[in-house]
Protein backbone atom coordinates (compact mmCIF):
# COMPACT_ATOMS: atom_id res chain seq x y z
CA UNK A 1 -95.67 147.93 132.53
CA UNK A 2 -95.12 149.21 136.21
CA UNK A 3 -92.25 149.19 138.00
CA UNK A 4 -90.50 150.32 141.64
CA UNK A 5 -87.47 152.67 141.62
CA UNK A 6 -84.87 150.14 142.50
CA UNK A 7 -86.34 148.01 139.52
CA UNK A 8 -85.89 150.32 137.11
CA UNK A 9 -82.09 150.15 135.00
CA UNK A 10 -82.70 150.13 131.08
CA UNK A 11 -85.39 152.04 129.15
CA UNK A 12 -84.24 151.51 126.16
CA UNK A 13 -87.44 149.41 125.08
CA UNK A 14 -89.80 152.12 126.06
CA UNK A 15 -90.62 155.72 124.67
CA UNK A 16 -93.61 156.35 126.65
CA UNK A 17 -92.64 156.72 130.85
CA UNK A 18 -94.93 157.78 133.53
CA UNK A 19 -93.51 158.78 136.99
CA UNK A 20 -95.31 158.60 140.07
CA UNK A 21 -94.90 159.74 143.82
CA UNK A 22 -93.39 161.98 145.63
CA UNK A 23 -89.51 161.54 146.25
CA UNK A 24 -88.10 164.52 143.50
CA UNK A 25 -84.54 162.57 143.54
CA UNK A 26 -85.55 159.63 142.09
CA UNK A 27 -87.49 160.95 139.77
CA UNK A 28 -84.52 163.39 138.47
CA UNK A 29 -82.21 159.62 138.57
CA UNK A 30 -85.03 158.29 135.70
CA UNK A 31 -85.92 161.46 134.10
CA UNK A 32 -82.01 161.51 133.12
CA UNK A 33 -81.65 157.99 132.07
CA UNK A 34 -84.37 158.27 130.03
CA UNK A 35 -83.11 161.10 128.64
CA UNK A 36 -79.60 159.70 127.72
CA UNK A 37 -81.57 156.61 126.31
CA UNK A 38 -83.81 158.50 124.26
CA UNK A 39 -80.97 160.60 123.06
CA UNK A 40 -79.13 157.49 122.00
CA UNK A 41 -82.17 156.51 120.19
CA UNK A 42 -82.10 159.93 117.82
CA UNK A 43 -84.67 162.24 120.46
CA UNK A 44 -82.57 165.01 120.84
CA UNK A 45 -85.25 168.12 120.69
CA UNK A 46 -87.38 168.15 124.50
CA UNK A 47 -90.26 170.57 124.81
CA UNK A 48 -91.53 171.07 128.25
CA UNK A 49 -95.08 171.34 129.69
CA UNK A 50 -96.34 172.84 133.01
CA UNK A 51 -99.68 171.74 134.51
CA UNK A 52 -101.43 175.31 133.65
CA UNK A 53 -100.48 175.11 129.85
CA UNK A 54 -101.58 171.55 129.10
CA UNK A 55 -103.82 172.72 126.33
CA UNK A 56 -100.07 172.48 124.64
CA UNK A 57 -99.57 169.76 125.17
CA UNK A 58 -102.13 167.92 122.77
CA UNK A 59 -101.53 171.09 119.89
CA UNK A 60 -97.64 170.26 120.16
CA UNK A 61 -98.02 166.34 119.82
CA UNK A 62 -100.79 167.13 117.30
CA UNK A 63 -98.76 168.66 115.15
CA UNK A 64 -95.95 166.45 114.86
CA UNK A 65 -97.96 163.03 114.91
CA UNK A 66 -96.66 161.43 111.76
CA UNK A 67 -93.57 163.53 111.56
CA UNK A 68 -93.05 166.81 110.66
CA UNK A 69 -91.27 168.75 108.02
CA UNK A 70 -88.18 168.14 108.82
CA UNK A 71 -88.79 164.67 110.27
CA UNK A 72 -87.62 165.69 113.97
CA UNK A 73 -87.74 163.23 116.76
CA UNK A 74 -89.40 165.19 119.90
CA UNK A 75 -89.89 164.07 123.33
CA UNK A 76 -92.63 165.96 125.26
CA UNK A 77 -92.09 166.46 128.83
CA UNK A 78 -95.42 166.98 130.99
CA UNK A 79 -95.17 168.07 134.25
CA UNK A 80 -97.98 167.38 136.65
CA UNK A 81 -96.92 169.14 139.98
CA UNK A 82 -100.20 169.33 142.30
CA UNK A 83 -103.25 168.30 142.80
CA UNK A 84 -105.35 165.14 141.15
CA UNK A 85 -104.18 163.78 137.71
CA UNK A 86 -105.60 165.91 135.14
CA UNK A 87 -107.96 165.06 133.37
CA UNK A 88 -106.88 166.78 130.19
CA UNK A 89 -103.45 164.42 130.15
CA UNK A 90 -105.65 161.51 131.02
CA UNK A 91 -108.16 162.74 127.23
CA UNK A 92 -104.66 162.88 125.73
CA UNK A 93 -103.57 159.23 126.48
CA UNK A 94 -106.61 157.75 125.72
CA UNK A 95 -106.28 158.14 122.10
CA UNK A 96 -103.96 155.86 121.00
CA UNK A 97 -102.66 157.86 118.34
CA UNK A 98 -100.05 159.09 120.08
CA UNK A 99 -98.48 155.50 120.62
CA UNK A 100 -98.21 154.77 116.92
CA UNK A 101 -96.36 157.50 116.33
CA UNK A 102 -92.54 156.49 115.29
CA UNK A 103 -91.18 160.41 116.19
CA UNK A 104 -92.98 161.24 119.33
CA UNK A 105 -91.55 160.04 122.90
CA UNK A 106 -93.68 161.18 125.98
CA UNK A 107 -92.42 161.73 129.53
CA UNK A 108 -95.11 162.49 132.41
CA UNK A 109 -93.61 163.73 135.58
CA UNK A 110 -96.78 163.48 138.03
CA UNK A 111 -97.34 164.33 141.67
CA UNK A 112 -99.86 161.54 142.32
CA UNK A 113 -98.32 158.49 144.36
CA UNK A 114 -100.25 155.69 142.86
CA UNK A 115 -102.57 155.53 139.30
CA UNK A 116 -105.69 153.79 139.54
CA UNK A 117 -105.89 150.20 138.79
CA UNK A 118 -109.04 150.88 135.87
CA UNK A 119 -109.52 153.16 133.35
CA UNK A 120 -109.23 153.82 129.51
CA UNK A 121 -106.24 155.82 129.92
CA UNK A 122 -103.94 153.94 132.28
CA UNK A 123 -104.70 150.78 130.70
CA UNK A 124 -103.13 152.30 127.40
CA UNK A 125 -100.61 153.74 129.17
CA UNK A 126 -99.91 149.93 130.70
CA UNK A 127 -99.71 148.62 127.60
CA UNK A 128 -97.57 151.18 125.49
CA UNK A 129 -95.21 152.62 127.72
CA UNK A 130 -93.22 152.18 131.51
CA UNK A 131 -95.04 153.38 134.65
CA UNK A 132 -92.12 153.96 137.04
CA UNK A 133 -93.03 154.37 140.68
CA UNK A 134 -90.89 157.25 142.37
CA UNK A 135 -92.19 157.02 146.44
CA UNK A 136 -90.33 157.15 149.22
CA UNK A 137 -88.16 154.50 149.63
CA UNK A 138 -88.23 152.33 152.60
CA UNK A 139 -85.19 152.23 155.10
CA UNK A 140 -83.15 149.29 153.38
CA UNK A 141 -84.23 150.65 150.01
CA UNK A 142 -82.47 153.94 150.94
CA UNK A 143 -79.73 152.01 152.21
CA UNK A 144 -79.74 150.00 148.22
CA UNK A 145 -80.07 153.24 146.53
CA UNK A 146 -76.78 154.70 148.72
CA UNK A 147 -74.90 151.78 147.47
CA UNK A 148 -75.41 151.99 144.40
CA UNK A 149 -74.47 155.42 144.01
CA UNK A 150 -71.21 154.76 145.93
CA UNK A 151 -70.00 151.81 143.13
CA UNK A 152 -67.19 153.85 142.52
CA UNK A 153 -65.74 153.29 145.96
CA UNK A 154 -63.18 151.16 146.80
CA UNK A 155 -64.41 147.59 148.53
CA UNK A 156 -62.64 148.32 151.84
CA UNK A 157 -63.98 152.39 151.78
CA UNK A 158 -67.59 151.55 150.88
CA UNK A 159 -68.72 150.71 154.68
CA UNK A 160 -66.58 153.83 156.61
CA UNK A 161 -68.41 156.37 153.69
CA UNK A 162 -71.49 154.63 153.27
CA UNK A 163 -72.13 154.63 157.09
CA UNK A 164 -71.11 158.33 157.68
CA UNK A 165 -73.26 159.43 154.96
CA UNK A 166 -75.91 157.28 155.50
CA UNK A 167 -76.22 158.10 159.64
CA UNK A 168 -75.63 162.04 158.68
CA UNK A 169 -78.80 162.06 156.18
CA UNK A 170 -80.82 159.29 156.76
CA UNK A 171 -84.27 159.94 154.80
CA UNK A 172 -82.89 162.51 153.51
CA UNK A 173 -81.84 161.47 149.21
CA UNK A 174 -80.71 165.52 148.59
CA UNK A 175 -78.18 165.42 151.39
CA UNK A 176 -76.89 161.93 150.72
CA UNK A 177 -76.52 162.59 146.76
CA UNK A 178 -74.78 165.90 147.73
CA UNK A 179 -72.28 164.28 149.76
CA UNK A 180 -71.81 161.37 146.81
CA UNK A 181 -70.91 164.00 144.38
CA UNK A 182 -68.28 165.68 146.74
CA UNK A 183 -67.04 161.99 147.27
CA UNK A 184 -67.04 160.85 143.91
CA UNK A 185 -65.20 164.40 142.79
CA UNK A 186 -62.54 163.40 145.68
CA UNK A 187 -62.10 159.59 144.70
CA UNK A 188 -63.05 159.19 141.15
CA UNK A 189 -60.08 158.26 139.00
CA UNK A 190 -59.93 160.86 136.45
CA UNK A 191 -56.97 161.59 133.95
CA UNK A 192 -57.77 164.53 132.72
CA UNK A 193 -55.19 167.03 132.63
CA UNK A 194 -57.35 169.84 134.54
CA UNK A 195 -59.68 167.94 136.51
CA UNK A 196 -63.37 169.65 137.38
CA UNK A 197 -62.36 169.29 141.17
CA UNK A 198 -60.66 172.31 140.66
CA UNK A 199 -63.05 174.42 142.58
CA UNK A 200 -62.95 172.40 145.79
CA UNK A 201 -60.46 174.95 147.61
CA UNK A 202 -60.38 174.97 151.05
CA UNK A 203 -59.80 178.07 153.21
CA UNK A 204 -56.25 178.39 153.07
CA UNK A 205 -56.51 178.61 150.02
CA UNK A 206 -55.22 174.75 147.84
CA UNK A 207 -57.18 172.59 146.50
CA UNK A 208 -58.17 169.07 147.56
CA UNK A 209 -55.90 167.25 145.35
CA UNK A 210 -52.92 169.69 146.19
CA UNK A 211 -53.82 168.52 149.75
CA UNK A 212 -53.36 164.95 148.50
CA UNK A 213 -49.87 165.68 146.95
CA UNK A 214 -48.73 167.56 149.96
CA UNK A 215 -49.08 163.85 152.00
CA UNK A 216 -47.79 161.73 149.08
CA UNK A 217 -44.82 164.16 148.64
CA UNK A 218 -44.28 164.30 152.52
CA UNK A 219 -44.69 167.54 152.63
CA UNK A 220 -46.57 167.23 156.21
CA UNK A 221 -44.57 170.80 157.37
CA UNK A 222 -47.33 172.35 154.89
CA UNK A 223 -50.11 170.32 155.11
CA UNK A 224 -50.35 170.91 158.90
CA UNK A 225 -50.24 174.62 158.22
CA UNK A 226 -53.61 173.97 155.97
CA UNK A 227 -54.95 171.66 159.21
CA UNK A 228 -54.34 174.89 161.11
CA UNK A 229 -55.51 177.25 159.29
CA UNK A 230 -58.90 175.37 158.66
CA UNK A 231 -58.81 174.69 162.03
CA UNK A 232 -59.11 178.66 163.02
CA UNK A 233 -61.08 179.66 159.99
CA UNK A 234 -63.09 177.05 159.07
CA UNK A 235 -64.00 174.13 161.24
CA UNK A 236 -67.30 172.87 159.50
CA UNK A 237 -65.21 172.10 156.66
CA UNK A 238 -63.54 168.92 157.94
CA UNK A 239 -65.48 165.79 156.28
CA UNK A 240 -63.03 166.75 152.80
CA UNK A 241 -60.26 166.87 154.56
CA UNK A 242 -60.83 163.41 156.28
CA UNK A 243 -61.89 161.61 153.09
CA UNK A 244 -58.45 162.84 151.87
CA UNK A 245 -56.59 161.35 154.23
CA UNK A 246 -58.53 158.45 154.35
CA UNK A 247 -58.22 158.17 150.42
CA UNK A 248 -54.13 158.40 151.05
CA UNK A 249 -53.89 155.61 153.96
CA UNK A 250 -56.59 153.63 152.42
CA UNK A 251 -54.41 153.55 148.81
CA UNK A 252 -51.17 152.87 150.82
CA UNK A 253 -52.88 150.07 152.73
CA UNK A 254 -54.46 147.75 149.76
CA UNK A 255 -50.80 148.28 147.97
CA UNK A 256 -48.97 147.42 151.17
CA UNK A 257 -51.33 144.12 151.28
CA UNK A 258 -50.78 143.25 147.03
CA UNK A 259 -48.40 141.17 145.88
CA UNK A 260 -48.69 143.69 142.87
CA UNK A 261 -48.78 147.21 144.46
CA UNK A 262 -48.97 149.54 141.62
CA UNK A 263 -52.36 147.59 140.10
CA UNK A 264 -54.05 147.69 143.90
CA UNK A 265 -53.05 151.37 143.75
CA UNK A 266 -54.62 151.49 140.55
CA UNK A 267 -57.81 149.59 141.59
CA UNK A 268 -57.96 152.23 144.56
CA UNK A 269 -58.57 155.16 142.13
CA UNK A 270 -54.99 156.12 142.51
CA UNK A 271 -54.32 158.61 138.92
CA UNK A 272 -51.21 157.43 136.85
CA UNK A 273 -49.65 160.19 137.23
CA UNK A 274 -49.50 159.77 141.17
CA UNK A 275 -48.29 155.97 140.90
CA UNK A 276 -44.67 156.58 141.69
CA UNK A 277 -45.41 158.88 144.67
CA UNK A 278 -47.57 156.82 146.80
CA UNK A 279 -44.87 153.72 145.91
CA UNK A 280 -42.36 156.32 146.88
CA UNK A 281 -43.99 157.22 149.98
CA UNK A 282 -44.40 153.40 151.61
CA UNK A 283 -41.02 151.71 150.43
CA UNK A 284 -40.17 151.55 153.85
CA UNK A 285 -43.05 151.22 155.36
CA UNK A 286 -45.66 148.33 157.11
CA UNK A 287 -48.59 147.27 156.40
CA UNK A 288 -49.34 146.94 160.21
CA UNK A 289 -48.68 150.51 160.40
CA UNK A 290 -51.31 151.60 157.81
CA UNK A 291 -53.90 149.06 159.36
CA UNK A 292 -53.11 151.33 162.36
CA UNK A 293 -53.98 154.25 160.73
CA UNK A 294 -56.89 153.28 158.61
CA UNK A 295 -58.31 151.94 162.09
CA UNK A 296 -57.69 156.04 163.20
CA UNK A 297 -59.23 157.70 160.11
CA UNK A 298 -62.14 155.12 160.76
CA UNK A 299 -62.13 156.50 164.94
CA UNK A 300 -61.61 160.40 163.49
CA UNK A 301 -65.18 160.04 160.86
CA UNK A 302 -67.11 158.85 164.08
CA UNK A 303 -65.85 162.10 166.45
CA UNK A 304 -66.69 163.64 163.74
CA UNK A 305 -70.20 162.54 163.06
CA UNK A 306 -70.42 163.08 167.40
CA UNK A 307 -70.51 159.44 168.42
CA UNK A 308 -67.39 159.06 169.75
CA UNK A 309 -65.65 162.29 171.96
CA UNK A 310 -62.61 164.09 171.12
CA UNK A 311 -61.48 167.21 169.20
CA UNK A 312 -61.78 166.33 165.30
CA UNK A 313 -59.32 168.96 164.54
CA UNK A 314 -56.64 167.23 167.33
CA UNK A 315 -57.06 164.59 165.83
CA UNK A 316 -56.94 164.92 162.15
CA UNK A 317 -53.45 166.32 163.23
CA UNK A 318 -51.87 163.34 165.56
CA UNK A 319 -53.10 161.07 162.48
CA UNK A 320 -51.41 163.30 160.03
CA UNK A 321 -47.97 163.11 162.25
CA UNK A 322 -48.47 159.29 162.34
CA UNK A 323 -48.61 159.08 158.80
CA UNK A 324 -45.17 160.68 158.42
CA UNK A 325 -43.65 158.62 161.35
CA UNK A 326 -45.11 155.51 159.21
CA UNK A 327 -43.25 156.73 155.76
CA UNK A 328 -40.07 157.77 157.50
């Protein structure tokens, strides 16, 4: 069976995958679903195989056709990096021995962007396993894929990050899933105790979360000391710091609008253990007042990204000094 990128969600029928073309992220978003599926399915041992040791390939699977020994479940991992699809993997998928083995599951990672339409071996392949085709995606595909790795947004945050990421690294999957996974580190709800964001420090020297509880503790005195300092010592670092203060005004703002504020802080990522601070910081406060500042977090990403003019840094700081005249 053959499938595009997008179409592909649950391998969990399959122990036989073939990916094609050339974009390297998608094919590391399969290779590790597979991999969890498999996993979940008993295949816990991987070998890998590079294209100038395939002759290893067909001793390895040789050897454990029918189980071995110890009755191990192995996947094989061939990796096809250059160059026309070898002929030696094509020899090794025309026997269909290795399909009717119960222990074996066989991942081929291949440079090629399309397989034929005829022949012996991708018929077989067709008919026993999941061909999975890993080009480059076209602009609105991109824009799909983005999406879908954002899910853990809020609703009303999806179209300010989404946009900025999107416009900063269009065509461009590396950059776009780097800035997801800073994102996601920034906005995920997690409860652990010692969270892995840990290492996000900026240069004065707190974290990203310590930045948060300086704002929801109004502590502004300090955190416009860490504006300043970045300001002089490191300016390129300033997309955290707004999707910090975006995550703050953004939280205050859906609770503001609920008629049940702690469950829209909860549905905004907000941790349990913050709760009582962010309902601390807007029991005075107006949702008008918040609209007013989402509306200048939204103004401060777009100087920032260049496409409207002003000094990011200024700014970040008048929207930081509006935020305390809004919880006063």
């Amino acid at each position: 069976m053959k499938v595009n990128f997008l179409n592909f969600s649950n391998p969990k029928d399959y122990r036989y995958f073939l990916l094609t073309g050339t974009e390297f992220i998608l094919k590391e978003d399969a290779i590790n679903t597979i991999l969890h599926s498999l996993k979940n399915h008993g295949f816990k041992e991987k070998v890998s195989i590079y294209q100038d040791d395939l002759d290893r390939a067909q001793e390895i699977i040789s050897r454990n056709l029918g189980g071995s020994l110890f009755q191990e479940n192995l996947i094989v991992h061939i990796k096809h990096a250059s160059g026309k699809f070898p002929e030696k993997i094509k020899l090794l998928l025309e026997n269909n021995e290795i399909f009717q083995s119960s222990n074996i599951a066989l991942i081929i990672e291949s440079s090629v962007e399309k397989t034929p339409a005829t022949g012996t071996w991708i018929k077989s392949f067709d008919a026993h396993g999941l061909i999975i085709n890993c080009n480059k995606l076209k602009l609105v595909e991109e824009k799909i894929w983005l999406k879908r790795q954002l899910d853990f947004l809020p609703k009303d945050l999806l179209p300010i990050f989404g946009g900025s990421i999107f416009q900063n690294n269009e065509s461009n999957l590396l950059g776009q899933k780097n800035e997801v996974a800073m994102l996601k580190l920034l906005f995920l709800n997690q409860e652990e105790e010692n969270p892995k964001t840990d290492h996000i420090i900026f240069g004065s020297g707190i974290s990203a979360f310590e930045l948060e509880d300086l704002l929801i503790t109004r502590n502004f005195k300090r955190a416009l000391q860490t504006i300043n300092f970045m300001r002089d010592n490191d300016r390129q670092n300033s997309a955290p710091i707004i999707w910090i203060i975006a995550k703050v005004i953004n939280s205050c703002l859906s609770s503001l609008k609920a008629s049940n504020k702690k469950s829209a802080l909860i549905d905004s990522g907000v941790w349990s253990s913050k709760i009582n601070l962010y309902l601390n910081l807007i029991k005075k406060s107006k949702d008008i007042e918040f609209l007013n500042l989402s509306e200048e977090i939204l103004k401060i990403d777009l100087i920032n990204k260049g496409l409207l003019k002003a000094e990011t840094w200024e700014q970040i700081e008048r929207v930081i000094l509006k935020l305390q005249d809004a919880t006063a």
